[in-house]
Protein backbone atom coordinates (compact mmCIF):
# COMPACT_ATOMS: atom_id res chain seq x y z
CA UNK A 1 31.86 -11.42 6.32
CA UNK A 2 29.70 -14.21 5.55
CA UNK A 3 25.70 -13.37 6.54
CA UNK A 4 24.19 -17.15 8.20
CA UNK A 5 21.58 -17.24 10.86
CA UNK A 6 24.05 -17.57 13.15
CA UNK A 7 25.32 -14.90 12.53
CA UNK A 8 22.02 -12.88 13.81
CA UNK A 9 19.23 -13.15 15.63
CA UNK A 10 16.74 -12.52 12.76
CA UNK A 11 15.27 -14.99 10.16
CA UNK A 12 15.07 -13.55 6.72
CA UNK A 13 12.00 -14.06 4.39
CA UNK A 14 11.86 -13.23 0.88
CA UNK A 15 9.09 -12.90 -1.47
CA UNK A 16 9.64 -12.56 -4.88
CA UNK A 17 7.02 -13.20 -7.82
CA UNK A 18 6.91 -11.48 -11.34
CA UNK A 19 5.49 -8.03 -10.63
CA UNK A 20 2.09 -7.40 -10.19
CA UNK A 21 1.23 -10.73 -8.65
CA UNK A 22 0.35 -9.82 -5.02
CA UNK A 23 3.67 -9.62 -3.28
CA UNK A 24 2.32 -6.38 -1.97
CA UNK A 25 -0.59 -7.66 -0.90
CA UNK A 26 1.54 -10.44 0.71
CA UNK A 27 4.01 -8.21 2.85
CA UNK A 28 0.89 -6.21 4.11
CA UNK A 29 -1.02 -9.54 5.22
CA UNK A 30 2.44 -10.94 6.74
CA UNK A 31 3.47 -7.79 8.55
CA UNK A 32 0.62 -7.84 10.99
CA UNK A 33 2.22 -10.35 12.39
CA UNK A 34 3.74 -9.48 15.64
CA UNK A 35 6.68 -12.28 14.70
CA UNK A 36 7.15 -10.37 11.54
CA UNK A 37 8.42 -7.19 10.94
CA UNK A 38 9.09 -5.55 7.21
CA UNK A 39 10.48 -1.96 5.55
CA UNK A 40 9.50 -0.35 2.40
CA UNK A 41 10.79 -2.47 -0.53
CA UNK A 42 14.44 -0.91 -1.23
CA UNK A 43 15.81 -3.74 -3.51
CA UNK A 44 19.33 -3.51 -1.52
CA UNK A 45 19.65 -7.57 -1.51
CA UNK A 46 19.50 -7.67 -5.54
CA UNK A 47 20.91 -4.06 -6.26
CA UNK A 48 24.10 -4.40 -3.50
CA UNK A 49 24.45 -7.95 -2.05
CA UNK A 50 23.84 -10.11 -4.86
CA UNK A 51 26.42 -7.22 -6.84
CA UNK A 52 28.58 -7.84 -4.00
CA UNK A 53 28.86 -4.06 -3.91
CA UNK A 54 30.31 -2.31 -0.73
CA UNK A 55 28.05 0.85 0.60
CA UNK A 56 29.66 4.55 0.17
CA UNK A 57 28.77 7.71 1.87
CA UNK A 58 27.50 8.81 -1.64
CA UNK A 59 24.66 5.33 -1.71
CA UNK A 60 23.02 7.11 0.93
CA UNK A 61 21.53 9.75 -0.71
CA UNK A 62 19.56 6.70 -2.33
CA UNK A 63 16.33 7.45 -2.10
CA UNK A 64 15.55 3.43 -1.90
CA UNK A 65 18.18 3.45 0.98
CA UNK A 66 17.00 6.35 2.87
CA UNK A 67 13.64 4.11 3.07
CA UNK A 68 16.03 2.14 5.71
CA UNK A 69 16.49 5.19 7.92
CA UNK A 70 20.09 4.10 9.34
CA UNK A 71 21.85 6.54 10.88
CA UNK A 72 25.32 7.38 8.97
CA UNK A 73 27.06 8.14 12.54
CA UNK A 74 26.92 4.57 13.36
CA UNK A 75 28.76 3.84 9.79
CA UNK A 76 31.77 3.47 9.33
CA UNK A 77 32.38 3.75 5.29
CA UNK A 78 33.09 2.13 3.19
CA UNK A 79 31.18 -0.68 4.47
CA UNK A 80 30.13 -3.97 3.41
CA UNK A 81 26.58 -4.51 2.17
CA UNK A 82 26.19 -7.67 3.83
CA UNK A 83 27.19 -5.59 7.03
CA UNK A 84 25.06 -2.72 6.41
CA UNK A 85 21.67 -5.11 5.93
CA UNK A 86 23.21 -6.96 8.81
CA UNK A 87 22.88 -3.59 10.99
CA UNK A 88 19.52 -2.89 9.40
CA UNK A 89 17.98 -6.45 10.15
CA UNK A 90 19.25 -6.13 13.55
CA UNK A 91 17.26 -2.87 14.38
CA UNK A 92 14.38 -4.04 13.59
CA UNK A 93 12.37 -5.82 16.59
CA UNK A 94 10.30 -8.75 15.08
CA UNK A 95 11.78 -12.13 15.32
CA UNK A 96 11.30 -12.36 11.97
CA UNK A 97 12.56 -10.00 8.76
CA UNK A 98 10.93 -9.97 5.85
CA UNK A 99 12.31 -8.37 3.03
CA UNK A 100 9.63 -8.11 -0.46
CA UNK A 101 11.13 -7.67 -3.75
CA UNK A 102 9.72 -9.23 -7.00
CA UNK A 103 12.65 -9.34 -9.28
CA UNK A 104 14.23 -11.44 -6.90
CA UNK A 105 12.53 -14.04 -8.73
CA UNK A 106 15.23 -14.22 -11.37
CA UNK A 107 17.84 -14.71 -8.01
CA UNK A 108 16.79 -17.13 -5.99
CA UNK A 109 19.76 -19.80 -6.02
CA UNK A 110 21.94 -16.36 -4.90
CA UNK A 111 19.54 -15.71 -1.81
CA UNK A 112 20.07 -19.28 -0.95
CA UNK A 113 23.65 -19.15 -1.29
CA UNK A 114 24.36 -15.82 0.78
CA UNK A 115 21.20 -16.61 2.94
CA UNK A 116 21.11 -20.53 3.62
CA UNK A 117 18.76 -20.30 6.47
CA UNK A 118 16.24 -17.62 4.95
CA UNK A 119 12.81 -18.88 3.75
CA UNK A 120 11.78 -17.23 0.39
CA UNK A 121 7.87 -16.92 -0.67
CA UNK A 122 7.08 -16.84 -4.60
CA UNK A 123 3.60 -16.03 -5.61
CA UNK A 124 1.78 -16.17 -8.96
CA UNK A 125 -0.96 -14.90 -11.25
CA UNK A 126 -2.81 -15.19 -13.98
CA UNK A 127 -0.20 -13.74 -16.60
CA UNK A 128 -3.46 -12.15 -18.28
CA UNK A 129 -3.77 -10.12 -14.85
CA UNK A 130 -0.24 -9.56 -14.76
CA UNK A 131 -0.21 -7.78 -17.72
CA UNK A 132 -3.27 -5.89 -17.59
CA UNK A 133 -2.19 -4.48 -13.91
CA UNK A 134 1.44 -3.68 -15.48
CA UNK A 135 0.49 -1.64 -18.33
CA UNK A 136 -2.03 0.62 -15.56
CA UNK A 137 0.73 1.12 -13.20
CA UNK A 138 2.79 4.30 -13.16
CA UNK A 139 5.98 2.54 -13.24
CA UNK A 140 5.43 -0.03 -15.94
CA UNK A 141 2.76 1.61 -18.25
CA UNK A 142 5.60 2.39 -20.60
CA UNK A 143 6.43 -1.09 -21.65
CA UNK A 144 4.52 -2.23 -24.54
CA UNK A 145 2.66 -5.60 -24.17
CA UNK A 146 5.55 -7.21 -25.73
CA UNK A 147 8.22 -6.19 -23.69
CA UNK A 148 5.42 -7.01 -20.36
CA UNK A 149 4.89 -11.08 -22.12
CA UNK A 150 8.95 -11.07 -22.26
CA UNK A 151 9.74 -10.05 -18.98
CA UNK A 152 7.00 -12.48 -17.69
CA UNK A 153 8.32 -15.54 -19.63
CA UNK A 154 12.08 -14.09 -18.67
CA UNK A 155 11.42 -14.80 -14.92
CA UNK A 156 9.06 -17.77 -15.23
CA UNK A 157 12.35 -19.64 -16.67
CA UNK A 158 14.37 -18.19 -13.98
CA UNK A 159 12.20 -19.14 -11.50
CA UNK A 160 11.44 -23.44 -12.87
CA UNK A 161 15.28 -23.35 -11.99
CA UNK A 162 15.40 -22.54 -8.80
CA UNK A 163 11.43 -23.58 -7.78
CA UNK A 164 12.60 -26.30 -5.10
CA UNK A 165 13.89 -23.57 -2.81
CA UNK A 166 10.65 -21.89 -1.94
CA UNK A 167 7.11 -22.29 -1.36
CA UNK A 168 5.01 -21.47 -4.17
CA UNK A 169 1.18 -19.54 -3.78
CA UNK A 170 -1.14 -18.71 -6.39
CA UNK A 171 -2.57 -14.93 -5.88
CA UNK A 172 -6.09 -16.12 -6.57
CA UNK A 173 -5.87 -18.85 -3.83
CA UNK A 174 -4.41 -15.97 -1.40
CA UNK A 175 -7.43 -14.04 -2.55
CA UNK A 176 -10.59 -16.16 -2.51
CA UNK A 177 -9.50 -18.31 0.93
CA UNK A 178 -6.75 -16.27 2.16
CA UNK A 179 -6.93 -18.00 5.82
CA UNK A 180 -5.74 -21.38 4.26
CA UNK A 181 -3.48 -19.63 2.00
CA UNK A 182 -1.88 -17.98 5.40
CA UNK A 183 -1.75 -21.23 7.51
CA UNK A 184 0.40 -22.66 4.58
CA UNK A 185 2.83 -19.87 5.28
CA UNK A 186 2.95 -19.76 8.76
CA UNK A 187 3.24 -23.23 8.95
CA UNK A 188 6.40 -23.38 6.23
CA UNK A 189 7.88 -20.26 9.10
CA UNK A 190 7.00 -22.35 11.57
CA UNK A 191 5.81 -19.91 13.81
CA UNK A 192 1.78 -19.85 15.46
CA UNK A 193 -1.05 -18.51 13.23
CA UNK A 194 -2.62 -15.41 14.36
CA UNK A 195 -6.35 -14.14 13.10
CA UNK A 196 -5.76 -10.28 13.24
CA UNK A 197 -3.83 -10.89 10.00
CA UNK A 198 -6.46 -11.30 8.25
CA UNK A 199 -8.88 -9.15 9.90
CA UNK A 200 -6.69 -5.99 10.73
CA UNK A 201 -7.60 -3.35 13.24
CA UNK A 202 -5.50 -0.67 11.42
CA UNK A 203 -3.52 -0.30 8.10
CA UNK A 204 0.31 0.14 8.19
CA UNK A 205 0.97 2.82 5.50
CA UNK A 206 4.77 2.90 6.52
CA UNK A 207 5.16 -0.19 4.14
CA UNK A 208 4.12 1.99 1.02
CA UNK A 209 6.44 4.83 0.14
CA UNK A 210 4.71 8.14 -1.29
CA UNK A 211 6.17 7.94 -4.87
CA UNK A 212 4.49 4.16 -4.90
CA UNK A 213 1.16 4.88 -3.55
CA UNK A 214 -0.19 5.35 -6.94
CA UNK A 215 0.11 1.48 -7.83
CA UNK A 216 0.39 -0.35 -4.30
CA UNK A 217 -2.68 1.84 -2.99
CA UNK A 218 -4.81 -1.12 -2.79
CA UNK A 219 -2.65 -3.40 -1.39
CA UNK A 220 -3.66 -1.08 2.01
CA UNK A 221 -7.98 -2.08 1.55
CA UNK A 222 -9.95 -5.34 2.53
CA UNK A 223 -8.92 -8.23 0.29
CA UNK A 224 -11.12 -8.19 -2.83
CA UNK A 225 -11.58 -10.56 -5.62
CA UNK A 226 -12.50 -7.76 -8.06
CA UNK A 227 -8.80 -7.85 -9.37
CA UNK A 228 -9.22 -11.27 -10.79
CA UNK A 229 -10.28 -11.84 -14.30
CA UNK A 230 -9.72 -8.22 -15.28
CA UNK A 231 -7.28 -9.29 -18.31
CA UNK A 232 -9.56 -11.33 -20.16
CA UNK A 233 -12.14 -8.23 -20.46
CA UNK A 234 -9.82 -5.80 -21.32
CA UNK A 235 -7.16 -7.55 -23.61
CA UNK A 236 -8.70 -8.42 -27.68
CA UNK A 237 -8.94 -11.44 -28.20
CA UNK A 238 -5.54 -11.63 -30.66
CA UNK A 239 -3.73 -10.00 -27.39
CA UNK A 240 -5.49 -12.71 -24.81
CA UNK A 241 -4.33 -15.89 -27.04
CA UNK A 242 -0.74 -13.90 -27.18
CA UNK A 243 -0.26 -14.01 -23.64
CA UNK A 244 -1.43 -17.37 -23.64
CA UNK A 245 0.64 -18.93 -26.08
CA UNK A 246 4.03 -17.24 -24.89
CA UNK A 247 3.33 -18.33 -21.32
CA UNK A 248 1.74 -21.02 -21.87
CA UNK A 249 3.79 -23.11 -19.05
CA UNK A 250 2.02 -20.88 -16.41
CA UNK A 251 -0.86 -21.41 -17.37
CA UNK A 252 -0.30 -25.01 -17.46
CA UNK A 253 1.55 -25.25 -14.58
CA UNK A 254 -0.71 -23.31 -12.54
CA UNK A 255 -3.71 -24.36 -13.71
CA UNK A 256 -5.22 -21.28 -14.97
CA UNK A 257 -8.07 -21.52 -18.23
CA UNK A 258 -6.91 -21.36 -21.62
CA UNK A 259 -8.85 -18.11 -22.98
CA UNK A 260 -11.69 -18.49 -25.27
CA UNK A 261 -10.73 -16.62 -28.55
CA UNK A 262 -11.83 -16.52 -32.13
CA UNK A 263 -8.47 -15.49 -34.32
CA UNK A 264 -8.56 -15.64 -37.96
CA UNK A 265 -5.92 -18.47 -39.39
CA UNK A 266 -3.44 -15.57 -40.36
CA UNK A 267 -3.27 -14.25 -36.62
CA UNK A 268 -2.71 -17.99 -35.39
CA UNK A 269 -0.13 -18.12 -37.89
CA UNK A 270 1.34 -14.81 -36.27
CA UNK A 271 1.04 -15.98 -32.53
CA UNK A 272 3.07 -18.44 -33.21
CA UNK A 273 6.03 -16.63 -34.32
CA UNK A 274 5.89 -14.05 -32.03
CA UNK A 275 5.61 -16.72 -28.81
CA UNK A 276 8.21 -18.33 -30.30
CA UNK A 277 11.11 -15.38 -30.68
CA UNK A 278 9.66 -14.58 -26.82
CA UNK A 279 10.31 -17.60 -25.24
CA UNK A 280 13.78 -18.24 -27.79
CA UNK A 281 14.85 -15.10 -26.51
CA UNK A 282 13.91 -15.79 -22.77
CA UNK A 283 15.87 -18.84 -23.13
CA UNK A 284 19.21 -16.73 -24.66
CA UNK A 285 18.87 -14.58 -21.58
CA UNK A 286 18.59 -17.03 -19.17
CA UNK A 287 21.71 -18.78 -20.43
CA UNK A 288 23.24 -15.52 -20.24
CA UNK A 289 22.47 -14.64 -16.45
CA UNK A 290 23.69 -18.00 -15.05
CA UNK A 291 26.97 -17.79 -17.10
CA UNK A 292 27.18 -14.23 -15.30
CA UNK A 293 26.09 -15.05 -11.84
């Protein structure tokens, strides 16, 4: 079975971004919409669809998949993933489906292959704020600040190939004017702008499953520019010019200020190397994931 928009009576948006941007923030502001309904984020497109990986009696007891709350009677297994988010997507009574998964970032040319007709958002952020919110969030906090500039410069070469397929926000934008930010979407949906978006009368917890709550808490309060800048206080000024200088194209490319850092000529010296094995091996691993998908 091959999933089109013809094939059902749902339009499928995607937004991706490197984690910790503000896709959260993102679903919460688009689900309001009455044209636009949304689940908890189950990653079923990149772990099952994209893997091309057909849905057992046993994948239920996925905790991510229970999120979906399809009933197994309706099933019959095994069944086809595209099928089973064909079923889900149908249940759902929005015109519109939006589906919010960050690492998708890495797979957009797939979602536009096996979705043609779906529209996928991609927002940024300051890589400096990226960071800083990654290694304070219960699921990332493990990863040294290495591993956090890697995966950042990982997806940010992922996504230059594949940029012409979506529309592109910056999270500070979304933040400091979100209403413009907003129109820009709706218009790119094509669908009519609607102010309760922005000013909500009541906060949709269903998007935010318990076991998440702990980082995506505040993607349920008032927008707030608070969160931006927070990198450049907490980071020294050897791990600011790090950051900088191994993602150096976002900042460039998104216009974000160089940070303004003292390092002694040794630590320069030492920046350099270390920006240059991250972004040689971001470049081995992206060679690596087209050759596989």
């Amino acid at each position: 079975m091959t999933y089109t928009a013809q094939q059902s009576n749902k339009n499928i948006i995607f937004i991706v971004g490197i984690g910790r941007s503000g896709t959260s923030l993102l679903q919460t502001i688009l689900n309001r919409h009455s044209q636009i309904g949304s689940s908890q984020e189950t990653a079923f497109v990149r772990d099952f669809i994209i893997k091309n990986r057909k849905i057992h009696e046993k994948d239920l007891i996925n905790s991510k998949l229970k999120r979906l709350n399809i009933c197994k009677k309706n099933l019959v297994m095994p069944i086809s993933s595209i099928e089973f988010y064909d079923k889900y997507v149908n249940s759902t009574n929005a015109l519109f489906f939006l589906d919010k998964d960050p690492r998708l970032i890495e797979s957009i040319k797939s979602l536009k292959k096996i979705f043609p007709n779906s529209k996928v958002i991609c927002i940024y952020r300051n890589p400096l704020d990226v960071i800083h919110s990654k290694i304070n969030a219960e699921w990332s906090k493990k990863n040294s600040i290495y591993k956090n500039i890697l995966i950042s410069a990982i997806q940010h070469k992922l996504f230059k190939k594949s940029s012409a397929f979506c529309l592109t926000l910056k999270y500070e934008d979304l933040v400091i004017n979100p209403k413009a930010e907003v129109r820009k979407i709706i218009d790119y949906l094509k669908i009519n702008f609607e102010e309760n978006i922005l000013t909500p009368k009541y906060i949709d917890e269903r998007l935010v499953a318990n076991e998440e709550m702990q980082w995506k808490a505040n993607t349920l309060k008032p927008i707030d520019s608070a969160y931006i800048g927070k990198g450049g206080i907490a980071f020294s000024d050897f791990q600011q010019s790090l950051i900088y200088e191994a993602n150096k194209d976002i900042f460039n490319r998104f216009n974000y200020s160089k940070p303004s850092t003292r390092l002694r000529l040794l630590n320069i010296f030492l920046i350099k190397i270390i920006s240059y094995v991250v972004n040689f091996l971001a470049s081995a691993y992206v060679k690596v994931f087209y050759k596989k998908f």
